[in-house]
PDB file of N, CA and C in Angstrom:
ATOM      1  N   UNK A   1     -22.132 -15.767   4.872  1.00  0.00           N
ATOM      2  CA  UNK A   1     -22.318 -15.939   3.450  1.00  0.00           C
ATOM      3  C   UNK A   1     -21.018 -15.587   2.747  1.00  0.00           C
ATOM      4  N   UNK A   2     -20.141 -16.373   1.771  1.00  0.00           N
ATOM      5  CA  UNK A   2     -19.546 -16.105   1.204  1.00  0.00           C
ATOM      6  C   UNK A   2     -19.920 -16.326  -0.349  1.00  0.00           C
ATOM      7  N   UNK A   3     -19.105 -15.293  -1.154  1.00  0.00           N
ATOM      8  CA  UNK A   3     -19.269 -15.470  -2.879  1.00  0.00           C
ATOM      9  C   UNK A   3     -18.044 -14.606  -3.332  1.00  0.00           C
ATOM     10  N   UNK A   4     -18.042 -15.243  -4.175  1.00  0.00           N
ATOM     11  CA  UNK A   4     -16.860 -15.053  -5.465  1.00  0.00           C
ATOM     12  C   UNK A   4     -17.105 -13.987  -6.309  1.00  0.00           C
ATOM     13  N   UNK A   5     -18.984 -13.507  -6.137  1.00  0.00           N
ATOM     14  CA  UNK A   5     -19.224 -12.565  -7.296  1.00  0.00           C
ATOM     15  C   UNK A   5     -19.066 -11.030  -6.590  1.00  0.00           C
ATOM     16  N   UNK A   6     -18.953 -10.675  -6.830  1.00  0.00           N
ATOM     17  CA  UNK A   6     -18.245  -9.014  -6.229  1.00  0.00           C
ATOM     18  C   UNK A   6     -19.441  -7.940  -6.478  1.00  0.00           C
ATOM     19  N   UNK A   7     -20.080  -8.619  -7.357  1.00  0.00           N
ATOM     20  CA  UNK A   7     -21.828  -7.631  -7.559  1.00  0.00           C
ATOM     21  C   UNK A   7     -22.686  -8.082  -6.699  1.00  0.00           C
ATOM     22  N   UNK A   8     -22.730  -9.256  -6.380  1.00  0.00           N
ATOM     23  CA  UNK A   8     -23.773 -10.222  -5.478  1.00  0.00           C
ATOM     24  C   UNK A   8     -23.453  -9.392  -4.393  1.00  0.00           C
ATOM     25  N   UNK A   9     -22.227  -9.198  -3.809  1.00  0.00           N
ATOM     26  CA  UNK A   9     -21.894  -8.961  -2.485  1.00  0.00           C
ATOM     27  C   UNK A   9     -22.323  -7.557  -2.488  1.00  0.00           C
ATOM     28  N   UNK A  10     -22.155  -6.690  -3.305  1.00  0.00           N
ATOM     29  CA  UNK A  10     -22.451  -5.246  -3.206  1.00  0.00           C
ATOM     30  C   UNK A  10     -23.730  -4.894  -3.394  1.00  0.00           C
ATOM     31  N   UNK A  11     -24.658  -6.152  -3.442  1.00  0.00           N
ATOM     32  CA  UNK A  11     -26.117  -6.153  -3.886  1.00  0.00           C
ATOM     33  C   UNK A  11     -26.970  -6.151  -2.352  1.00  0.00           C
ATOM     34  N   UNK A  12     -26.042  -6.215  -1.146  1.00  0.00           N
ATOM     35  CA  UNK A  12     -27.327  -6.501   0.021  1.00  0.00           C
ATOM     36  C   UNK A  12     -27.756  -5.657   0.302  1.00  0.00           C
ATOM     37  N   UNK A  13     -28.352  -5.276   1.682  1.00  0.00           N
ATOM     38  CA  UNK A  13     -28.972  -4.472   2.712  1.00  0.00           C
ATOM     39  C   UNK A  13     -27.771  -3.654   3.336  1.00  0.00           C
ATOM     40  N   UNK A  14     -27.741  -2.527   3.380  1.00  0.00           N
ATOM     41  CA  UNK A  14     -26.576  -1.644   3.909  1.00  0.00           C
ATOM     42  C   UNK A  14     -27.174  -1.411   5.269  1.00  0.00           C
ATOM     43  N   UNK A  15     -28.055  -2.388   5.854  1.00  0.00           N
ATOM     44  CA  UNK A  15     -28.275  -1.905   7.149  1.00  0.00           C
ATOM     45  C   UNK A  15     -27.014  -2.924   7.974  1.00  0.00           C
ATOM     46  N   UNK A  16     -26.593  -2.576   9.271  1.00  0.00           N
ATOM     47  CA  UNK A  16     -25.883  -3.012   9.933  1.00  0.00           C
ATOM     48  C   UNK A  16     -25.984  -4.617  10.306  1.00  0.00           C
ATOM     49  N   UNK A  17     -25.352  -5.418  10.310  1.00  0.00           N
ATOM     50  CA  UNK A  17     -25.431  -6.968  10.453  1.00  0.00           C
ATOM     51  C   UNK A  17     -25.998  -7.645   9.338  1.00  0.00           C
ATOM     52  N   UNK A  18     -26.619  -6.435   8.721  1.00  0.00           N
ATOM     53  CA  UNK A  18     -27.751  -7.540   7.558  1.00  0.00           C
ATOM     54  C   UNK A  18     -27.121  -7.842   6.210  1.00  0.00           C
ATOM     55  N   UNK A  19     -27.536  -9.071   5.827  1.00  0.00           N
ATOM     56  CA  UNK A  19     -26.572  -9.495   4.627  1.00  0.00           C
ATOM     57  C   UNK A  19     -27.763  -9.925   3.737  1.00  0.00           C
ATOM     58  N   UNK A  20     -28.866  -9.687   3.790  1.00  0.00           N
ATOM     59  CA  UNK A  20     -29.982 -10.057   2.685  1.00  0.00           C
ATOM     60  C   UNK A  20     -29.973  -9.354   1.830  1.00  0.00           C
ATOM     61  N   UNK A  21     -30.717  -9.505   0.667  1.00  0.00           N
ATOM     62  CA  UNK A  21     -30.467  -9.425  -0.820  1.00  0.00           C
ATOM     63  C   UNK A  21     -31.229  -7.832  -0.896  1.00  0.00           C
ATOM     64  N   UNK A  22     -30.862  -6.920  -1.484  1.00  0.00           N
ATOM     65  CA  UNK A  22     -31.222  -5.494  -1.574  1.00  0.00           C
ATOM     66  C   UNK A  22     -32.551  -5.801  -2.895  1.00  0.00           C
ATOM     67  N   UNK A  23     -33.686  -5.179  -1.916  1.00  0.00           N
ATOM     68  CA  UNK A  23     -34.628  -4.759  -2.897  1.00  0.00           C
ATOM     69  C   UNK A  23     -34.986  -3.613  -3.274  1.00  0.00           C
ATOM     70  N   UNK A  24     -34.329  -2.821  -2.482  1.00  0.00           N
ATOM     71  CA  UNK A  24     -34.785  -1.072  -2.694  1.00  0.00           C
ATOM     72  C   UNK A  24     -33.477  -0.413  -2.625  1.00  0.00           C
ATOM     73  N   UNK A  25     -33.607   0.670  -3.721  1.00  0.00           N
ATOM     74  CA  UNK A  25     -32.515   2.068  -3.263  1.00  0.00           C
ATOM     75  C   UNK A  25     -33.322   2.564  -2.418  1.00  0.00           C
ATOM     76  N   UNK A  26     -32.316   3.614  -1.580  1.00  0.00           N
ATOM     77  CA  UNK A  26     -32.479   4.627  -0.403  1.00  0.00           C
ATOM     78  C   UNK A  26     -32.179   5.428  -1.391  1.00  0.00           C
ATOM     79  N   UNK A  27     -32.386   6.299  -2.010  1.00  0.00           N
ATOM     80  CA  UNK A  27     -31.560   7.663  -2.848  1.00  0.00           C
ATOM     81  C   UNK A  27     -31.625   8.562  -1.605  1.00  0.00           C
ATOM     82  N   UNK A  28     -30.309   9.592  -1.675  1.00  0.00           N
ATOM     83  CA  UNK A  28     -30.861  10.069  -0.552  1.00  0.00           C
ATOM     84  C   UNK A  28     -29.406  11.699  -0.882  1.00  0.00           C
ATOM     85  N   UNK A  29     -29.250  12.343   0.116  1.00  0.00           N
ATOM     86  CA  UNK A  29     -28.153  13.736   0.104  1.00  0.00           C
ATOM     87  C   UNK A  29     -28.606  14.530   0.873  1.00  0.00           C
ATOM     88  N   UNK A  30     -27.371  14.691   1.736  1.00  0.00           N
ATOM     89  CA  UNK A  30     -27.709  15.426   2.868  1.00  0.00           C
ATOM     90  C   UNK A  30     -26.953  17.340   2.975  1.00  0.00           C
ATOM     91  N   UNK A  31     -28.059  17.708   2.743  1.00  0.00           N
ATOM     92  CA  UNK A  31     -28.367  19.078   2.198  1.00  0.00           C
ATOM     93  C   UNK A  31     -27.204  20.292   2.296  1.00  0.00           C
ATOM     94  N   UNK A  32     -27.082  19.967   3.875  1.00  0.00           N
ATOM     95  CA  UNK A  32     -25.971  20.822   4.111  1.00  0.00           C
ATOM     96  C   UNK A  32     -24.508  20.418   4.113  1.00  0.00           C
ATOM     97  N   UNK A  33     -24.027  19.495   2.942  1.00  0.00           N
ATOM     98  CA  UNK A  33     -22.931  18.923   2.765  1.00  0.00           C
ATOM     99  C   UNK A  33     -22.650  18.659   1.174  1.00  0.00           C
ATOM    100  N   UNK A  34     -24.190  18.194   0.449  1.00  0.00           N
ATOM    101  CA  UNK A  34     -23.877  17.786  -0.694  1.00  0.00           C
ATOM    102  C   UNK A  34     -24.759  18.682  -1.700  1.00  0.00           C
ATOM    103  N   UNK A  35     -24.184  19.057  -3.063  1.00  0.00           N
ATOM    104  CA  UNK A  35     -24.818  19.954  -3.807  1.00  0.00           C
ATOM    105  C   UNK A  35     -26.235  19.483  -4.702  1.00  0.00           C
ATOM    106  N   UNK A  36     -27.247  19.869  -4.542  1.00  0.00           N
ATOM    107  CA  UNK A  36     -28.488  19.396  -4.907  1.00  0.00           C
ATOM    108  C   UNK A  36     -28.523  18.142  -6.410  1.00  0.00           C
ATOM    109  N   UNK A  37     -27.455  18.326  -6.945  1.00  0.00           N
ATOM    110  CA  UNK A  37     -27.110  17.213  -7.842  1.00  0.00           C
ATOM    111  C   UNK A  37     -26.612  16.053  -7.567  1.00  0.00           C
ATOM    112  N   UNK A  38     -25.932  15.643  -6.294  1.00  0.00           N
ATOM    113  CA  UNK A  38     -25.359  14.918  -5.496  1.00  0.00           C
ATOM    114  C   UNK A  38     -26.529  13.682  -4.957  1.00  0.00           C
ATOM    115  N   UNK A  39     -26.295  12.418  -4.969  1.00  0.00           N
ATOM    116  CA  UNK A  39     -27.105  11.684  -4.469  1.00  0.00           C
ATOM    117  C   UNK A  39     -26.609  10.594  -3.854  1.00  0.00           C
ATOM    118  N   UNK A  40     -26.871  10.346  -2.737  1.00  0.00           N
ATOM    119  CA  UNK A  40     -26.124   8.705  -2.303  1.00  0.00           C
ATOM    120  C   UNK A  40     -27.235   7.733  -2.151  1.00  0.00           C
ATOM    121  N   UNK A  41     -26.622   6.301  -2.404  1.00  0.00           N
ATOM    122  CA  UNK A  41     -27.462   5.445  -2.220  1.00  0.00           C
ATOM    123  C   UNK A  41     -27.303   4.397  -1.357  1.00  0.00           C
ATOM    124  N   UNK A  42     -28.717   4.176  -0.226  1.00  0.00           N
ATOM    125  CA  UNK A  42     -28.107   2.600   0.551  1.00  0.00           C
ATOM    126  C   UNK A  42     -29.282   1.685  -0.098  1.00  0.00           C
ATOM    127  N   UNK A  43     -29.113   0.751  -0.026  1.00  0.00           N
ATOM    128  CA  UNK A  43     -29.232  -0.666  -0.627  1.00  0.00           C
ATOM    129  C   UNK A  43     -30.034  -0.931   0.565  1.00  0.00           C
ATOM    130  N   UNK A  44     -31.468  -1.585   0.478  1.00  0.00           N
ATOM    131  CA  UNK A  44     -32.469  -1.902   1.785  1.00  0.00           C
ATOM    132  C   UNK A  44     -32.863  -3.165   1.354  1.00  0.00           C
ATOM    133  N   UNK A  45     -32.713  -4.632   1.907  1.00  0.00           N
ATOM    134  CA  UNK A  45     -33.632  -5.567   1.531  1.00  0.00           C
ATOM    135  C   UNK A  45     -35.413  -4.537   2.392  1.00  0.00           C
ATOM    136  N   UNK A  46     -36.294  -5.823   1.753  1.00  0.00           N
ATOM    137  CA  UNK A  46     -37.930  -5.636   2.472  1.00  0.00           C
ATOM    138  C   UNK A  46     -37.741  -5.402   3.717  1.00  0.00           C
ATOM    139  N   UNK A  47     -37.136  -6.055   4.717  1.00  0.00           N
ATOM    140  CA  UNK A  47     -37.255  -5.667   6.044  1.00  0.00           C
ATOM    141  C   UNK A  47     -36.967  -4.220   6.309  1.00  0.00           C
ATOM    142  N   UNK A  48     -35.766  -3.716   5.764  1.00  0.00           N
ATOM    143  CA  UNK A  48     -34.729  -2.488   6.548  1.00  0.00           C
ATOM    144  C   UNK A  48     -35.019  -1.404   5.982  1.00  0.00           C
ATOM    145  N   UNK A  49     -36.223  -1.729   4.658  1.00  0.00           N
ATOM    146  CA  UNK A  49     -36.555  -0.251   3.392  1.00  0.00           C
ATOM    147  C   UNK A  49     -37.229   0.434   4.405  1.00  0.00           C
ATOM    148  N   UNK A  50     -38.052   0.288   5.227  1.00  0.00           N
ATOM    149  CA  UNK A  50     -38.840   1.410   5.965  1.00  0.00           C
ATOM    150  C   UNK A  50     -37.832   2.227   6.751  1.00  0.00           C
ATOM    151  N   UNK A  51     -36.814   1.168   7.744  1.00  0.00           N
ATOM    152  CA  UNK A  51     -36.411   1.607   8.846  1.00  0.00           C
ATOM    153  C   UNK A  51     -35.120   3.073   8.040  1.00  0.00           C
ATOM    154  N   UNK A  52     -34.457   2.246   7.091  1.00  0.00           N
ATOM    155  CA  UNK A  52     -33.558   3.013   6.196  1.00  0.00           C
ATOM    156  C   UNK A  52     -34.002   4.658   6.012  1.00  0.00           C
ATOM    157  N   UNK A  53     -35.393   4.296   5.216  1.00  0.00           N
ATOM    158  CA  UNK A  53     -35.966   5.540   4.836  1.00  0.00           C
ATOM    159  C   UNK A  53     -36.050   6.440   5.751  1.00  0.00           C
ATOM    160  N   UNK A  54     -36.862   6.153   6.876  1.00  0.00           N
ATOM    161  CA  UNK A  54     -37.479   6.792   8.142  1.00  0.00           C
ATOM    162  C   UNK A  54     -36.181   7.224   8.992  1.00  0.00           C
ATOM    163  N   UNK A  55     -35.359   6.739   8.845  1.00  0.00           N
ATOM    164  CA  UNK A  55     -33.586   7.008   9.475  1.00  0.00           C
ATOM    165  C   UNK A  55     -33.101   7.792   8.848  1.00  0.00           C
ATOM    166  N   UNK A  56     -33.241   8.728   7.821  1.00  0.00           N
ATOM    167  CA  UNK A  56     -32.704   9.342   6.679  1.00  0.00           C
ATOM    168  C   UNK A  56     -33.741  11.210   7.327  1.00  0.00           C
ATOM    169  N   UNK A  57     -35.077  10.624   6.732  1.00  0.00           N
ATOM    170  CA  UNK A  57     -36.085  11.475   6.569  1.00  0.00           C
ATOM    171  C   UNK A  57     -36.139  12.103   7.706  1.00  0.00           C
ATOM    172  N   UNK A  58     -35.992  11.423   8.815  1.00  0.00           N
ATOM    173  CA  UNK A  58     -35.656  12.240  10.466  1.00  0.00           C
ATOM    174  C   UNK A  58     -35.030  13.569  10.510  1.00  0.00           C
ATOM    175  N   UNK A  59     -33.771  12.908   9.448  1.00  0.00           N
ATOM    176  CA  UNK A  59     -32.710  14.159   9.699  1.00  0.00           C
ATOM    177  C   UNK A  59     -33.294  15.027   8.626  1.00  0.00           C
ATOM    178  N   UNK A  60     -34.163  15.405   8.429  1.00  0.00           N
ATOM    179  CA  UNK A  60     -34.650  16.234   7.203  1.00  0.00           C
ATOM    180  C   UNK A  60     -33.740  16.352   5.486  1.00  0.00           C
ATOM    181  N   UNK A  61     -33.248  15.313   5.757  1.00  0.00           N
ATOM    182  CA  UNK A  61     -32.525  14.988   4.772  1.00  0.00           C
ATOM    183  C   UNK A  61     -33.554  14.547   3.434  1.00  0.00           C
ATOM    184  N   UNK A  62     -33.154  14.998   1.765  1.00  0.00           N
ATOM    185  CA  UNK A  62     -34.062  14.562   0.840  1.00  0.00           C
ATOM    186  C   UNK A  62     -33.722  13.393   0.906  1.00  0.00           C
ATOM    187  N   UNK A  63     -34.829  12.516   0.630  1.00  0.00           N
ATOM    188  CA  UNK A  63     -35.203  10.810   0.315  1.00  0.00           C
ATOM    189  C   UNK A  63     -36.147  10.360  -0.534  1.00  0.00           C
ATOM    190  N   UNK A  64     -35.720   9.383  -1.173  1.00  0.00           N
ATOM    191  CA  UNK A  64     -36.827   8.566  -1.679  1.00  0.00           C
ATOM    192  C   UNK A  64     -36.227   7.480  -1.679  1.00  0.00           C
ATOM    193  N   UNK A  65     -37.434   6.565  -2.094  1.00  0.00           N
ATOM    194  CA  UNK A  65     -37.174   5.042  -2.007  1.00  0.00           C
ATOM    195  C   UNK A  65     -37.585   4.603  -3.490  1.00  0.00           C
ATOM    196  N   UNK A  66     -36.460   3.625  -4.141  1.00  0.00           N
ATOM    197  CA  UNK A  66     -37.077   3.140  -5.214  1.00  0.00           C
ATOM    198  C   UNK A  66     -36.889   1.416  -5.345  1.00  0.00           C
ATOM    199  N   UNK A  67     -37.144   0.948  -6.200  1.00  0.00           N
ATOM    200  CA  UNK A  67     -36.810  -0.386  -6.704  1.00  0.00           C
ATOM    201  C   UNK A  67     -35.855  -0.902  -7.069  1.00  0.00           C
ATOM    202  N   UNK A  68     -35.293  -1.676  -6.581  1.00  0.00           N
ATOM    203  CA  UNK A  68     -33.932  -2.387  -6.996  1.00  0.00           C
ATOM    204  C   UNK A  68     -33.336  -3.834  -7.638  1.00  0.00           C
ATOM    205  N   UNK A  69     -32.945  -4.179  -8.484  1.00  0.00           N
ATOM    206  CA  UNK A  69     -32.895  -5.403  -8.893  1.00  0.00           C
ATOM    207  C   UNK A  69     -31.437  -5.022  -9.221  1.00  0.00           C
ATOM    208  N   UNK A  70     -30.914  -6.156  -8.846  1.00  0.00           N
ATOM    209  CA  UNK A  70     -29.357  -6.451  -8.903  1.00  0.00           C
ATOM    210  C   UNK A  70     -28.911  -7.238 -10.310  1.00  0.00           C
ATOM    211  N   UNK A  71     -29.685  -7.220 -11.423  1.00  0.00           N
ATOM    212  CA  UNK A  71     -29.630  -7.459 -12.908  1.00  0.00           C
ATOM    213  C   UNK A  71     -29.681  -6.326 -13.462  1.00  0.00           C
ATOM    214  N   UNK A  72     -30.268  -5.275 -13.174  1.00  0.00           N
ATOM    215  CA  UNK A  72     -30.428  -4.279 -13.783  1.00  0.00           C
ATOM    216  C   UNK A  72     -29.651  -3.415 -13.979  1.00  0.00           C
ATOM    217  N   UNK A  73     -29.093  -2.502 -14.351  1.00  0.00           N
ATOM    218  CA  UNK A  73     -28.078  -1.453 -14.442  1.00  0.00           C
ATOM    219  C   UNK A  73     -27.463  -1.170 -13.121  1.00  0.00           C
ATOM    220  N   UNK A  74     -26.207  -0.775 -12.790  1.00  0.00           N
ATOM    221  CA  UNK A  74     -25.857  -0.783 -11.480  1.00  0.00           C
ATOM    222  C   UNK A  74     -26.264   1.136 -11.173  1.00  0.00           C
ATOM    223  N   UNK A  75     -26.181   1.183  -9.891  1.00  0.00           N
ATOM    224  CA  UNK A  75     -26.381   2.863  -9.662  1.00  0.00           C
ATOM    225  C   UNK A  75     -25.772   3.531 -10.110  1.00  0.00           C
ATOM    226  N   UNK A  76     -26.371   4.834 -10.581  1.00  0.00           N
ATOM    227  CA  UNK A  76     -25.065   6.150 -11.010  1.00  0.00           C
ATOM    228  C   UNK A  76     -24.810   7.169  -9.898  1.00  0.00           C
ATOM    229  N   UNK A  77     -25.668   7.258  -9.173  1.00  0.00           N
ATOM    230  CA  UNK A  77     -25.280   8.403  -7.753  1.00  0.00           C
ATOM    231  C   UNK A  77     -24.319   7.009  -7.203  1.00  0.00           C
ATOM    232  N   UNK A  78     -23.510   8.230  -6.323  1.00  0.00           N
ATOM    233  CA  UNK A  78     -22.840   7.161  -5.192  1.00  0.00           C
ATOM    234  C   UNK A  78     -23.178   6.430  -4.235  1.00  0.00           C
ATOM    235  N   UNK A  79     -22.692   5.628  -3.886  1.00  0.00           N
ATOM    236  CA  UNK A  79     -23.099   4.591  -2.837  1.00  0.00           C
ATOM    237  C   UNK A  79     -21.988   4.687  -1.841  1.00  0.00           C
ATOM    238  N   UNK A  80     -23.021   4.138  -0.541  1.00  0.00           N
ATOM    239  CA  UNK A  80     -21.954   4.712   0.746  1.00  0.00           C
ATOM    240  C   UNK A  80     -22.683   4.057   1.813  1.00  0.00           C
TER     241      UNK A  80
END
């Protein structure tokens, strides 16, 4: 897939190989590194939101999962 738009592209699935369209934040910060105000976010299309989450939550790391639309305001925690 190629595009010209530089939001489109930063809009997919942050899972590995996957290039489908992000429907969910991962919010997420991993405890013993980042200060409880600190939040990162991965980008999950439908398929990868469970696996994302459940890959996170393992490590006893805080998580949640929310809704994502790539019209809407872009994230304010970091992305990574």
């Amino acid at each position: 897939m190629t595009t010209s738009d530089p939001d489109a592209a930063a809009s997919v699935c942050s899972r590995a190989g996957c290039r489908a369209p992000a429907t969910t934040q991962i919010v997420w910060r991993n405890p013993r590194i980042h200060t409880p105000d600190r939040r990162k976010i991965w980008l999950a299309c439908d398929e990868h939101a469970a696996f994302l989450h459940d890959y996170l939550a393992a490590r006893d790391f805080p998580v949640t999962s929310e809704p994502f639309s790539a019209s809407a305001e872009p994230p304010t925690a970091e992305s990574s």
